[in-house]
PDB file of N, CA and C in Angstrom:
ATOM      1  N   UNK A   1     -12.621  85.033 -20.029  1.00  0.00           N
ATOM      2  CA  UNK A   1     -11.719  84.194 -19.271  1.00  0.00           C
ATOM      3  C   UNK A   1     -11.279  83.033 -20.159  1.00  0.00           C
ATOM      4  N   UNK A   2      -9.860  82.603 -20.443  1.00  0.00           N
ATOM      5  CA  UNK A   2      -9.331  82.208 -21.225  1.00  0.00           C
ATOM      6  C   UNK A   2      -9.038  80.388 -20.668  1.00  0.00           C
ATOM      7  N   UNK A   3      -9.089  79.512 -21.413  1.00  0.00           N
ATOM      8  CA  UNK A   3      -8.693  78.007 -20.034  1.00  0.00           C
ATOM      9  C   UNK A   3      -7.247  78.200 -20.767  1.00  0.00           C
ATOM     10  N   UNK A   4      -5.719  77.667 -19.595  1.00  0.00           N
ATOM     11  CA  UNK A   4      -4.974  77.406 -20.076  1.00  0.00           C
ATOM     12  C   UNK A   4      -4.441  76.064 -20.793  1.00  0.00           C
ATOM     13  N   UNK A   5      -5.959  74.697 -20.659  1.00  0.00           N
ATOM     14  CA  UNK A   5      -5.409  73.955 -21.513  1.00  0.00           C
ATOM     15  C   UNK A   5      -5.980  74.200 -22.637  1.00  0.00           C
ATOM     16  N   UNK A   6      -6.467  75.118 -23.080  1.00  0.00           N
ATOM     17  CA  UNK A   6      -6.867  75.312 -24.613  1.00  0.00           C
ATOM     18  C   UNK A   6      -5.749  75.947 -25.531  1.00  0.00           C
ATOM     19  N   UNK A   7      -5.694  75.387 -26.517  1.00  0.00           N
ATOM     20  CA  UNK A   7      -5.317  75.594 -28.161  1.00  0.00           C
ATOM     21  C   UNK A   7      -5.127  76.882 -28.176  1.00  0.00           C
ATOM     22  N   UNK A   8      -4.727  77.577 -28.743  1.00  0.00           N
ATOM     23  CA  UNK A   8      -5.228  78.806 -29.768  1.00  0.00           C
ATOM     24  C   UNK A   8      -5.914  78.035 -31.235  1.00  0.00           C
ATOM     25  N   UNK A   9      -5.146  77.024 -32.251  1.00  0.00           N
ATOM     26  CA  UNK A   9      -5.323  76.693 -33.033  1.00  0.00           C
ATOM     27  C   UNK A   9      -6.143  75.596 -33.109  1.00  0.00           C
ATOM     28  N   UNK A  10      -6.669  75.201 -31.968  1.00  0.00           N
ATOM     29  CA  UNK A  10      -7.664  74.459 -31.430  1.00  0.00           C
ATOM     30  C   UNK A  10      -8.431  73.994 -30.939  1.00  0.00           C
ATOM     31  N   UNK A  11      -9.860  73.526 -31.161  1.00  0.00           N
ATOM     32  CA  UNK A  11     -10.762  73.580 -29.916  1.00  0.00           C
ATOM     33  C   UNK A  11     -10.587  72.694 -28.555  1.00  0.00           C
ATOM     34  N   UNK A  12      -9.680  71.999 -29.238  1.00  0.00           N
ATOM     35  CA  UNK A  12      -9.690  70.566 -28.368  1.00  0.00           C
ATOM     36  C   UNK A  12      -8.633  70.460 -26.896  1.00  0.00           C
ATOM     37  N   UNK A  13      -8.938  70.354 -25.884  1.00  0.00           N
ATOM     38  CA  UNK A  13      -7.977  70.638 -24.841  1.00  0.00           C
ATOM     39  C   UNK A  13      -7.023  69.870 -25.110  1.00  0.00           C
ATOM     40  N   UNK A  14      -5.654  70.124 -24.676  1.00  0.00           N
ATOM     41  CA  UNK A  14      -4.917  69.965 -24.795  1.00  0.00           C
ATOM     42  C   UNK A  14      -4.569  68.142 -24.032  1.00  0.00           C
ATOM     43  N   UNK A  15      -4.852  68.257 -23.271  1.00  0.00           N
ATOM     44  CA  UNK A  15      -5.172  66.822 -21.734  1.00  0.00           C
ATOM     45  C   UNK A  15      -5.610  65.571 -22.488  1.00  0.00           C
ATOM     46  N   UNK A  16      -6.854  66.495 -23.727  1.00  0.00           N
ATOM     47  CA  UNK A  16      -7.708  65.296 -24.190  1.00  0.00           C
ATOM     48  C   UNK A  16      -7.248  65.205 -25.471  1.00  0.00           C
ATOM     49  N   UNK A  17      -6.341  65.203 -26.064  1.00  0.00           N
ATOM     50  CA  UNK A  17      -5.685  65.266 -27.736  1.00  0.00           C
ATOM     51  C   UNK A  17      -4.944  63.841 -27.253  1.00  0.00           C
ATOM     52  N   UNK A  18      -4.846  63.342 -28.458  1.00  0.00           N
ATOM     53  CA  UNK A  18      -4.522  61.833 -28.716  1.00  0.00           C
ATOM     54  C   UNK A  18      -3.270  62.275 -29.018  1.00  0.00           C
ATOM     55  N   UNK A  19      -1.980  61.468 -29.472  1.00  0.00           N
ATOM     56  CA  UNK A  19      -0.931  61.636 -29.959  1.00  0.00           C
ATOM     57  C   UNK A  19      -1.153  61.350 -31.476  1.00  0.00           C
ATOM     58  N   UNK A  20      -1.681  61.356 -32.290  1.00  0.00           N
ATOM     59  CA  UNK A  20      -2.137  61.159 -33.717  1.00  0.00           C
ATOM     60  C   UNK A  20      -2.627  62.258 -33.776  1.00  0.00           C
ATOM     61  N   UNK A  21      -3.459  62.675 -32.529  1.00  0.00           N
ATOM     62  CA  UNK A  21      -3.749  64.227 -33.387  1.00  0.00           C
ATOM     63  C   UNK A  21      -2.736  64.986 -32.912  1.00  0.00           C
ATOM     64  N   UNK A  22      -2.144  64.903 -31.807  1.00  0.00           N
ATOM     65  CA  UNK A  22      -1.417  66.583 -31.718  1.00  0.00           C
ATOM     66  C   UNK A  22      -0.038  66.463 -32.541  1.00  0.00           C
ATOM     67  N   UNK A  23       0.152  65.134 -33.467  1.00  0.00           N
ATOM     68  CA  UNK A  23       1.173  65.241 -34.800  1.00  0.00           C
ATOM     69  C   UNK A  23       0.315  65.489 -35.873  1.00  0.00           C
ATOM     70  N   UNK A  24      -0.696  65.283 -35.971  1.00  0.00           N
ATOM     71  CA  UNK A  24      -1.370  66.249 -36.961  1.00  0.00           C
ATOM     72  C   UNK A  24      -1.680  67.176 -37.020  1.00  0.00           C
ATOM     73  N   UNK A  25      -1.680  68.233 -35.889  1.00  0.00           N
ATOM     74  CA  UNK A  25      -1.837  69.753 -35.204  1.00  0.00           C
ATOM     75  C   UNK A  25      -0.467  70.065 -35.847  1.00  0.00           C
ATOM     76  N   UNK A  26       0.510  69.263 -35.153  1.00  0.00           N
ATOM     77  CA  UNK A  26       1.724  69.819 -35.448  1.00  0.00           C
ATOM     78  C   UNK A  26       2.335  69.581 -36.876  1.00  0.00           C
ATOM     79  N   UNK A  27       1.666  68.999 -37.397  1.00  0.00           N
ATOM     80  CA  UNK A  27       2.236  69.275 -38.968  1.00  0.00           C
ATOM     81  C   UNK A  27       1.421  70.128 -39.471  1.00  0.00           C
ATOM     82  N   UNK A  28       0.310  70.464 -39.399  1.00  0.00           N
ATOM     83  CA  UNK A  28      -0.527  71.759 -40.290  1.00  0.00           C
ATOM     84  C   UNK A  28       0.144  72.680 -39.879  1.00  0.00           C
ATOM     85  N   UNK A  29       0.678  73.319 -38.415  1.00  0.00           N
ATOM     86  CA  UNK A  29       1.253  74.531 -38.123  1.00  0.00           C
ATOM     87  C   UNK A  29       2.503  74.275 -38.904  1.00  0.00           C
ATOM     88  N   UNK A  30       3.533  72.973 -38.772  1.00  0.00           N
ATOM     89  CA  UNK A  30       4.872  73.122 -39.268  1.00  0.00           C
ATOM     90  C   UNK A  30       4.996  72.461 -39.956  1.00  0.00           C
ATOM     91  N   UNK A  31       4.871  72.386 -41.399  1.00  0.00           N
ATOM     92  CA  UNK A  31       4.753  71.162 -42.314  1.00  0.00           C
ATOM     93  C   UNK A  31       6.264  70.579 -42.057  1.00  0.00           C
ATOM     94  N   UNK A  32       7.266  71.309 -41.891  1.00  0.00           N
ATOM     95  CA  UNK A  32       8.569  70.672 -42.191  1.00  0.00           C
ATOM     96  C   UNK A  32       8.790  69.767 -40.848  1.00  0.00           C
ATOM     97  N   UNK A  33       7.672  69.666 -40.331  1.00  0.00           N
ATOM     98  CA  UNK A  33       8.209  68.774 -38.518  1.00  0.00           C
ATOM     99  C   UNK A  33       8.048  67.205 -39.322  1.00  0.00           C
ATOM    100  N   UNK A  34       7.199  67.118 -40.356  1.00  0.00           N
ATOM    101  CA  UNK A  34       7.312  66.088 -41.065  1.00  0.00           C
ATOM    102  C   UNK A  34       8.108  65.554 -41.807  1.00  0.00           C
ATOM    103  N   UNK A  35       8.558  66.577 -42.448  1.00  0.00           N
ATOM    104  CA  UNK A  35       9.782  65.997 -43.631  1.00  0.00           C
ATOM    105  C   UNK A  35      10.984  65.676 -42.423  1.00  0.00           C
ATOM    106  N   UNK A  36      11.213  66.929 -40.996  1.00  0.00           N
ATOM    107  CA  UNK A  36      12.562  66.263 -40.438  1.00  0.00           C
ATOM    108  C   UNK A  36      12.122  64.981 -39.690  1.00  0.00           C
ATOM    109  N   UNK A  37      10.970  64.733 -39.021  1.00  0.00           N
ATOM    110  CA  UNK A  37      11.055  63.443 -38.720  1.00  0.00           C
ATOM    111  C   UNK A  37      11.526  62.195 -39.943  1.00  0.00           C
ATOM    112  N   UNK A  38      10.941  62.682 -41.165  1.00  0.00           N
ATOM    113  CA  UNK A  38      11.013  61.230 -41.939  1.00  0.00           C
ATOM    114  C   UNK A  38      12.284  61.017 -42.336  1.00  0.00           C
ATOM    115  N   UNK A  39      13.400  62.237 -42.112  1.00  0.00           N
ATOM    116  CA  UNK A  39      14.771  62.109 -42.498  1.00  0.00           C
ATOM    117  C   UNK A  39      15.301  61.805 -40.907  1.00  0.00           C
ATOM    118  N   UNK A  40      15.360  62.147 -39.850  1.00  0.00           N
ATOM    119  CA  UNK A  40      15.566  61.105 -38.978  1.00  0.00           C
ATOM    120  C   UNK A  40      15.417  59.858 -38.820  1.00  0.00           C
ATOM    121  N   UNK A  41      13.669  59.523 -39.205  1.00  0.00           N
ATOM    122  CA  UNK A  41      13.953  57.558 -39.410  1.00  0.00           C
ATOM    123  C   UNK A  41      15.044  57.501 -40.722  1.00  0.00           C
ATOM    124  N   UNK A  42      15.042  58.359 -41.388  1.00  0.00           N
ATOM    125  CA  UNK A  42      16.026  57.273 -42.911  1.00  0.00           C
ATOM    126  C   UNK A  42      16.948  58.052 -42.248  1.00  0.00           C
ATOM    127  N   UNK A  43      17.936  58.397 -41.550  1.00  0.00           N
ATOM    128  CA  UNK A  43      18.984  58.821 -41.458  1.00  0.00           C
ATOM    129  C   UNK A  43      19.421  57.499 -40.481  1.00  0.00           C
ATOM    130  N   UNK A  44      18.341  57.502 -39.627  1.00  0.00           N
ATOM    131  CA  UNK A  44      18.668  56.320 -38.307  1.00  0.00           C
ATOM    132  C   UNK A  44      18.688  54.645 -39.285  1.00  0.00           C
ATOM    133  N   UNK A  45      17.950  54.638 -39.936  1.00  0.00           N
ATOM    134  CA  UNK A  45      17.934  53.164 -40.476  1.00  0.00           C
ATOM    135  C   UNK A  45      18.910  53.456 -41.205  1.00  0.00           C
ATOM    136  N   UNK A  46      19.477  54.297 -41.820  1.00  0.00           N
ATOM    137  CA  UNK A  46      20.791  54.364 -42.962  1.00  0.00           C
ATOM    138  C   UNK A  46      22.057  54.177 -42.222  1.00  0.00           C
ATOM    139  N   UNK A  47      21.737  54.641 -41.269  1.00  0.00           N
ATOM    140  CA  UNK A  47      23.152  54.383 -39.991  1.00  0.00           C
ATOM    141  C   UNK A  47      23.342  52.969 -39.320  1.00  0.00           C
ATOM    142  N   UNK A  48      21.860  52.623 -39.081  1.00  0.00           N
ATOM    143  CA  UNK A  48      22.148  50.908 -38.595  1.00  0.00           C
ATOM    144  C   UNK A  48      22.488  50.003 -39.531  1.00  0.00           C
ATOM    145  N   UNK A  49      22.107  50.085 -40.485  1.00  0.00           N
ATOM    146  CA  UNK A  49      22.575  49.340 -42.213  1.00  0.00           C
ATOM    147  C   UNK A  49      24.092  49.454 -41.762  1.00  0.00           C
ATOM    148  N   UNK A  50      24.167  50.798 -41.969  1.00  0.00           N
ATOM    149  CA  UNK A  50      25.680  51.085 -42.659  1.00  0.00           C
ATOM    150  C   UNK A  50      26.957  50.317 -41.239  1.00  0.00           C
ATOM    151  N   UNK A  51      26.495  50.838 -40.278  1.00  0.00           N
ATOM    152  CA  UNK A  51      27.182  49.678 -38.923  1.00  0.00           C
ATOM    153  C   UNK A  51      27.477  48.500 -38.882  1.00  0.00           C
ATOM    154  N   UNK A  52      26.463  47.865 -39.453  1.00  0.00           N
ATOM    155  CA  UNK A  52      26.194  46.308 -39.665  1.00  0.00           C
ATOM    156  C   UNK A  52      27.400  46.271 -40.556  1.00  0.00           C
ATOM    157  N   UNK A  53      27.294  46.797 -41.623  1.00  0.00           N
ATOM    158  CA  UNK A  53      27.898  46.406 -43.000  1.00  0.00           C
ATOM    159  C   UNK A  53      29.215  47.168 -43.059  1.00  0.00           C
ATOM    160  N   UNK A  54      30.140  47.735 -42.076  1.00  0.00           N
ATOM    161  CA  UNK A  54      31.131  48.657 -42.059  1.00  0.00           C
ATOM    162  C   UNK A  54      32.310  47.973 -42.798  1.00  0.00           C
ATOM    163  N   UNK A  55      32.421  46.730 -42.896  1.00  0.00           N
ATOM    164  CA  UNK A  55      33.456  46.312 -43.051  1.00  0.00           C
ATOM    165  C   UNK A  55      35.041  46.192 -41.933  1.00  0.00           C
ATOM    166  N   UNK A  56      35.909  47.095 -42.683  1.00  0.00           N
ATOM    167  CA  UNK A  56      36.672  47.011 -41.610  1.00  0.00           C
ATOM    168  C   UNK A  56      36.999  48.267 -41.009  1.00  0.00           C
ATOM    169  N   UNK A  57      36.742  49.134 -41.251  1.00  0.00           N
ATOM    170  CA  UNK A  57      36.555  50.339 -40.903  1.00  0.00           C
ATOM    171  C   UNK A  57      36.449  50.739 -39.201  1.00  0.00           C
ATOM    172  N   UNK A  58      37.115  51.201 -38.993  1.00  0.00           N
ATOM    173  CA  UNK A  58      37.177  51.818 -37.249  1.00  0.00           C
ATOM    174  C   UNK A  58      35.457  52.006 -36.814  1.00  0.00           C
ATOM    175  N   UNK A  59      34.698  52.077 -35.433  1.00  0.00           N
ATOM    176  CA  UNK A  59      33.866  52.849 -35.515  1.00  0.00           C
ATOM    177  C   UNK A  59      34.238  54.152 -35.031  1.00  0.00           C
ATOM    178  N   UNK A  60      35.830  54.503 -34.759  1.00  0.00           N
ATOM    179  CA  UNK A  60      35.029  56.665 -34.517  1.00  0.00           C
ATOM    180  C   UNK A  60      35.007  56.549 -35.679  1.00  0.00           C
ATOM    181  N   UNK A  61      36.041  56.373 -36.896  1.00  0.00           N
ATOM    182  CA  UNK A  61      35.729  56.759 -38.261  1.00  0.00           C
ATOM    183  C   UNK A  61      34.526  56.672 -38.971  1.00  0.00           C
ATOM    184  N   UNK A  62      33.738  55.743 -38.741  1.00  0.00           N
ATOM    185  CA  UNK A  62      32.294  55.257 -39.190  1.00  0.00           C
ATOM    186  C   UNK A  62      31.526  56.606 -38.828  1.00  0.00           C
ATOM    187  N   UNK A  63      31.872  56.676 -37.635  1.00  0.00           N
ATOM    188  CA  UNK A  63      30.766  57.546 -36.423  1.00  0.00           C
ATOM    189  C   UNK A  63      31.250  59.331 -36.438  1.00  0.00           C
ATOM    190  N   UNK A  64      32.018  59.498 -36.611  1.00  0.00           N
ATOM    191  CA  UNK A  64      32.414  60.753 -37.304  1.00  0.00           C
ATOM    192  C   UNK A  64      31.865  61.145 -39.010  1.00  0.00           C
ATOM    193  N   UNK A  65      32.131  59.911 -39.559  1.00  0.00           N
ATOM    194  CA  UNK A  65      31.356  60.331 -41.077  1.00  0.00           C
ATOM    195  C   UNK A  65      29.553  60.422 -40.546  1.00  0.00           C
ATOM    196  N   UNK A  66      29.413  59.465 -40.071  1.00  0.00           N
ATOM    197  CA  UNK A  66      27.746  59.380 -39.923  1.00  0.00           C
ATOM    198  C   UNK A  66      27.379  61.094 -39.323  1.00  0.00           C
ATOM    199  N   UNK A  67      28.460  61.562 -38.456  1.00  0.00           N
ATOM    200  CA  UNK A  67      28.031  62.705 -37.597  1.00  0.00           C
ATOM    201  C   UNK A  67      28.251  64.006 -38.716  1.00  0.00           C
ATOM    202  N   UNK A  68      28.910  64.183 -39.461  1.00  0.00           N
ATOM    203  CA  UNK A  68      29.437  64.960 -40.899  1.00  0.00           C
ATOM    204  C   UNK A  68      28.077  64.939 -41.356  1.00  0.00           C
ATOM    205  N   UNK A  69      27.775  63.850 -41.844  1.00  0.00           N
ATOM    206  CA  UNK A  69      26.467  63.328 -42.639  1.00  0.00           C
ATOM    207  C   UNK A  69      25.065  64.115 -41.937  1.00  0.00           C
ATOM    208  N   UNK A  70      24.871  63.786 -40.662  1.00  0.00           N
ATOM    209  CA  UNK A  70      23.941  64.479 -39.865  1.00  0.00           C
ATOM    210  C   UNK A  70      23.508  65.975 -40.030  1.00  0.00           C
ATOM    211  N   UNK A  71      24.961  66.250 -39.515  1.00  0.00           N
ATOM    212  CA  UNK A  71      25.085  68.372 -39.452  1.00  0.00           C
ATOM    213  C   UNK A  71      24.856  68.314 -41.093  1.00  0.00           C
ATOM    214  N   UNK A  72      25.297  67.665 -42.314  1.00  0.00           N
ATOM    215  CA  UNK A  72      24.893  68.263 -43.392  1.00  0.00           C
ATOM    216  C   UNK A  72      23.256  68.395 -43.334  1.00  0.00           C
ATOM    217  N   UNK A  73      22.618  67.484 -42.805  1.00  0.00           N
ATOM    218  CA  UNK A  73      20.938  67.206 -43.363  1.00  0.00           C
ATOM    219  C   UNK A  73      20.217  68.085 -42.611  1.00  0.00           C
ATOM    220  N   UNK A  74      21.142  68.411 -41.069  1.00  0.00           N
ATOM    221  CA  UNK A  74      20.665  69.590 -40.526  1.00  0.00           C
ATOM    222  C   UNK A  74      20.557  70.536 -41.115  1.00  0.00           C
ATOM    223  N   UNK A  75      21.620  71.082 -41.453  1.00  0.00           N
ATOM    224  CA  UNK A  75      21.962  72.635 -42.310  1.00  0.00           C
ATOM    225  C   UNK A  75      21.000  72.357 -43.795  1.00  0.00           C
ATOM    226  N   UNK A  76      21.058  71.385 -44.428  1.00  0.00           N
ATOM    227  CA  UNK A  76      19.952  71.068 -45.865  1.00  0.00           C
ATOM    228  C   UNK A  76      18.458  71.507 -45.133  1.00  0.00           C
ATOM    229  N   UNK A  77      18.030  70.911 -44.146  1.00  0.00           N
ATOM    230  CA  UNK A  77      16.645  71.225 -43.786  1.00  0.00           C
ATOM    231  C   UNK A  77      16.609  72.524 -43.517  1.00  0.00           C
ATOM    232  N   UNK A  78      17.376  73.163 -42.781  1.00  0.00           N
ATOM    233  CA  UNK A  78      17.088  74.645 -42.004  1.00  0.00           C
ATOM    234  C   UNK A  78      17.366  75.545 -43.281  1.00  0.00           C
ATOM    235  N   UNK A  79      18.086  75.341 -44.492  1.00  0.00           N
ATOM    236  CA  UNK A  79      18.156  75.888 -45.542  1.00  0.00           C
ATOM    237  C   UNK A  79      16.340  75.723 -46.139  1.00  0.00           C
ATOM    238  N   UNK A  80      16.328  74.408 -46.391  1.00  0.00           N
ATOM    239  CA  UNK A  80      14.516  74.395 -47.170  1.00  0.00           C
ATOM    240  C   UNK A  80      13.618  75.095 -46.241  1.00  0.00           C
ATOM    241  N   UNK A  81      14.037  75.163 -45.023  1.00  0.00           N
ATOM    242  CA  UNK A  81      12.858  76.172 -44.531  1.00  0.00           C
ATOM    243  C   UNK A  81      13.254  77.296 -43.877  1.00  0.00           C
ATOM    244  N   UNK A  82      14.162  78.235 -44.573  1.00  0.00           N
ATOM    245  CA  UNK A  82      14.217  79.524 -44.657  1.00  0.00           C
ATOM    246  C   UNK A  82      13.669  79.308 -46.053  1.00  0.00           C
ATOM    247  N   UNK A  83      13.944  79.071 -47.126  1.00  0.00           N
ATOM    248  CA  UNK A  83      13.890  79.245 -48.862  1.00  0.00           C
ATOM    249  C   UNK A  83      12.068  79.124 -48.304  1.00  0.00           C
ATOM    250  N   UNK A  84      11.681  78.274 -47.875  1.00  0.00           N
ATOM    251  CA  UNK A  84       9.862  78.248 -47.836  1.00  0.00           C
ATOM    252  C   UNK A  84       9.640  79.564 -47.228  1.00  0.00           C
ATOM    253  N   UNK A  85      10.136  79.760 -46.167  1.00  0.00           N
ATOM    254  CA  UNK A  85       9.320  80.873 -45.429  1.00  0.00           C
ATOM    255  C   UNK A  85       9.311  82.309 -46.171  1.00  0.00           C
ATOM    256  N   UNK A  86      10.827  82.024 -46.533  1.00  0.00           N
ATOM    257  CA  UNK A  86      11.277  83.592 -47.886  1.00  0.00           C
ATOM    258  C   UNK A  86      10.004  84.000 -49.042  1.00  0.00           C
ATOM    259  N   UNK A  87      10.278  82.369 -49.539  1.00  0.00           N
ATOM    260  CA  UNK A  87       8.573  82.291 -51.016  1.00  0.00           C
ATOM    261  C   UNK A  87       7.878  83.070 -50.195  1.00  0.00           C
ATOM    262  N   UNK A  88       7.146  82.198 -48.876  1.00  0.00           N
ATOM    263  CA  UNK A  88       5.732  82.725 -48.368  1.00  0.00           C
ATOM    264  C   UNK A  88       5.809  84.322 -48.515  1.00  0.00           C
ATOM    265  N   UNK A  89       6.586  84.807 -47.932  1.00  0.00           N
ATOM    266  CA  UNK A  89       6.843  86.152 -47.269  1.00  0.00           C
ATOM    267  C   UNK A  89       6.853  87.192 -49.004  1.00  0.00           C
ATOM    268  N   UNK A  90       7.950  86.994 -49.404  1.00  0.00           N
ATOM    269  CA  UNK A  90       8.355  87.845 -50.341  1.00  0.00           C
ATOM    270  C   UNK A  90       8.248  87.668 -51.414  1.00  0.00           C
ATOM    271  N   UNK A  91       7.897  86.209 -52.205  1.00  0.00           N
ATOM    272  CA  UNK A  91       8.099  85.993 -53.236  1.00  0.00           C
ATOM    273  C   UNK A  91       6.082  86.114 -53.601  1.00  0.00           C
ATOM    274  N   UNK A  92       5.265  84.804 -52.718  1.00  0.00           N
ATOM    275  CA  UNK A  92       4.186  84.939 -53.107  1.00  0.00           C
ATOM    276  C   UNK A  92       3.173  85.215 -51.783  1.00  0.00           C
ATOM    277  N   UNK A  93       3.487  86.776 -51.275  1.00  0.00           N
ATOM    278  CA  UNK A  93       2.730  87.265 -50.187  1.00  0.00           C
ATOM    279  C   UNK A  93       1.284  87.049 -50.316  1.00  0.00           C
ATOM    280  N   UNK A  94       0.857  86.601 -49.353  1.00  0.00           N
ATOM    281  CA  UNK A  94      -0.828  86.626 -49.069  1.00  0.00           C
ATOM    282  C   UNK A  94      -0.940  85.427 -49.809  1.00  0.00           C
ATOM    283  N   UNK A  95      -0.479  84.500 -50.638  1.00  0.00           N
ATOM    284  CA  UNK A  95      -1.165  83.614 -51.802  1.00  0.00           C
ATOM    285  C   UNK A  95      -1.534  82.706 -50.363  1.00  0.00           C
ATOM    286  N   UNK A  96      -0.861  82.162 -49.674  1.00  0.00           N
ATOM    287  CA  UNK A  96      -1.291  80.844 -48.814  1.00  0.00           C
ATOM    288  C   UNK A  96      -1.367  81.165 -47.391  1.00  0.00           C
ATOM    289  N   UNK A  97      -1.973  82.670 -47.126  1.00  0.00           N
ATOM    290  CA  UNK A  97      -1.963  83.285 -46.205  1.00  0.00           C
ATOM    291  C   UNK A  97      -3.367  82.436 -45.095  1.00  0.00           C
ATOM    292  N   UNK A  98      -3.625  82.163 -43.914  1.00  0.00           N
ATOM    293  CA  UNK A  98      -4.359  81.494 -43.655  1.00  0.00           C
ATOM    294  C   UNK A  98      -5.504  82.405 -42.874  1.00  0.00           C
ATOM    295  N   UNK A  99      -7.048  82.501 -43.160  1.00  0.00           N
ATOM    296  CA  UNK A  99      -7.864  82.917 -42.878  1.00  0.00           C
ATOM    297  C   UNK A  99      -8.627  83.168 -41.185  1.00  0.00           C
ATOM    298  N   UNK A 100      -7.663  83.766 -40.631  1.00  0.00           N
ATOM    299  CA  UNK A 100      -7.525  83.550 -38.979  1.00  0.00           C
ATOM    300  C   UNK A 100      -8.584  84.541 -38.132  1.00  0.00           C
TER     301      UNK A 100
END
């Protein structure tokens, strides 16, 4: 008989996980949940800078480049993690395979 607040990848119920750990759960399963959070804060602080400091510039124009800017870092991330998952898979099978 299985509990449904339990893990698979963990012993720890789910109810009783801190928020420090279940972002540390969630970066061992998805390392890249890390890299896109840390490009969301620098994307968000690069955008409030850049607002402040627009000059004279319209904001849709501001806010249309910022949104250009976005979908690129989207499409850059979802690119680095197909290219990771490809390595894992095809390039160096089994090397970082995890002992389950």
């Amino acid at each position: 008989m299985t509990d449904n607040n339990m893990s698979a990848s963990s012993p720890v119920a789910l109810d009783e996980e801190s928020h420090s750990q279940r972002l540390a759960r969630k970066a061992r399963d998805a390392p890249f949940l890390v890299v896109g959070l840390t490009g969301l804060i620098g994307a968000v602080s690069y955008g409030v800078y850049a607002f402040k400091n627009k000059g004279k510039m319209s904001t849709s124009v501001y806010l249309m480049q910022l949104r250009v800017g976005a979908q690129g870092a989207v499409v850059g991330a979802l690119m680095l993690g197909v290219i990771y998952n490809m390595m894992n898979e095809y390039v160096f099978p089994g090397k970082w395979k995890k002992d389950n």
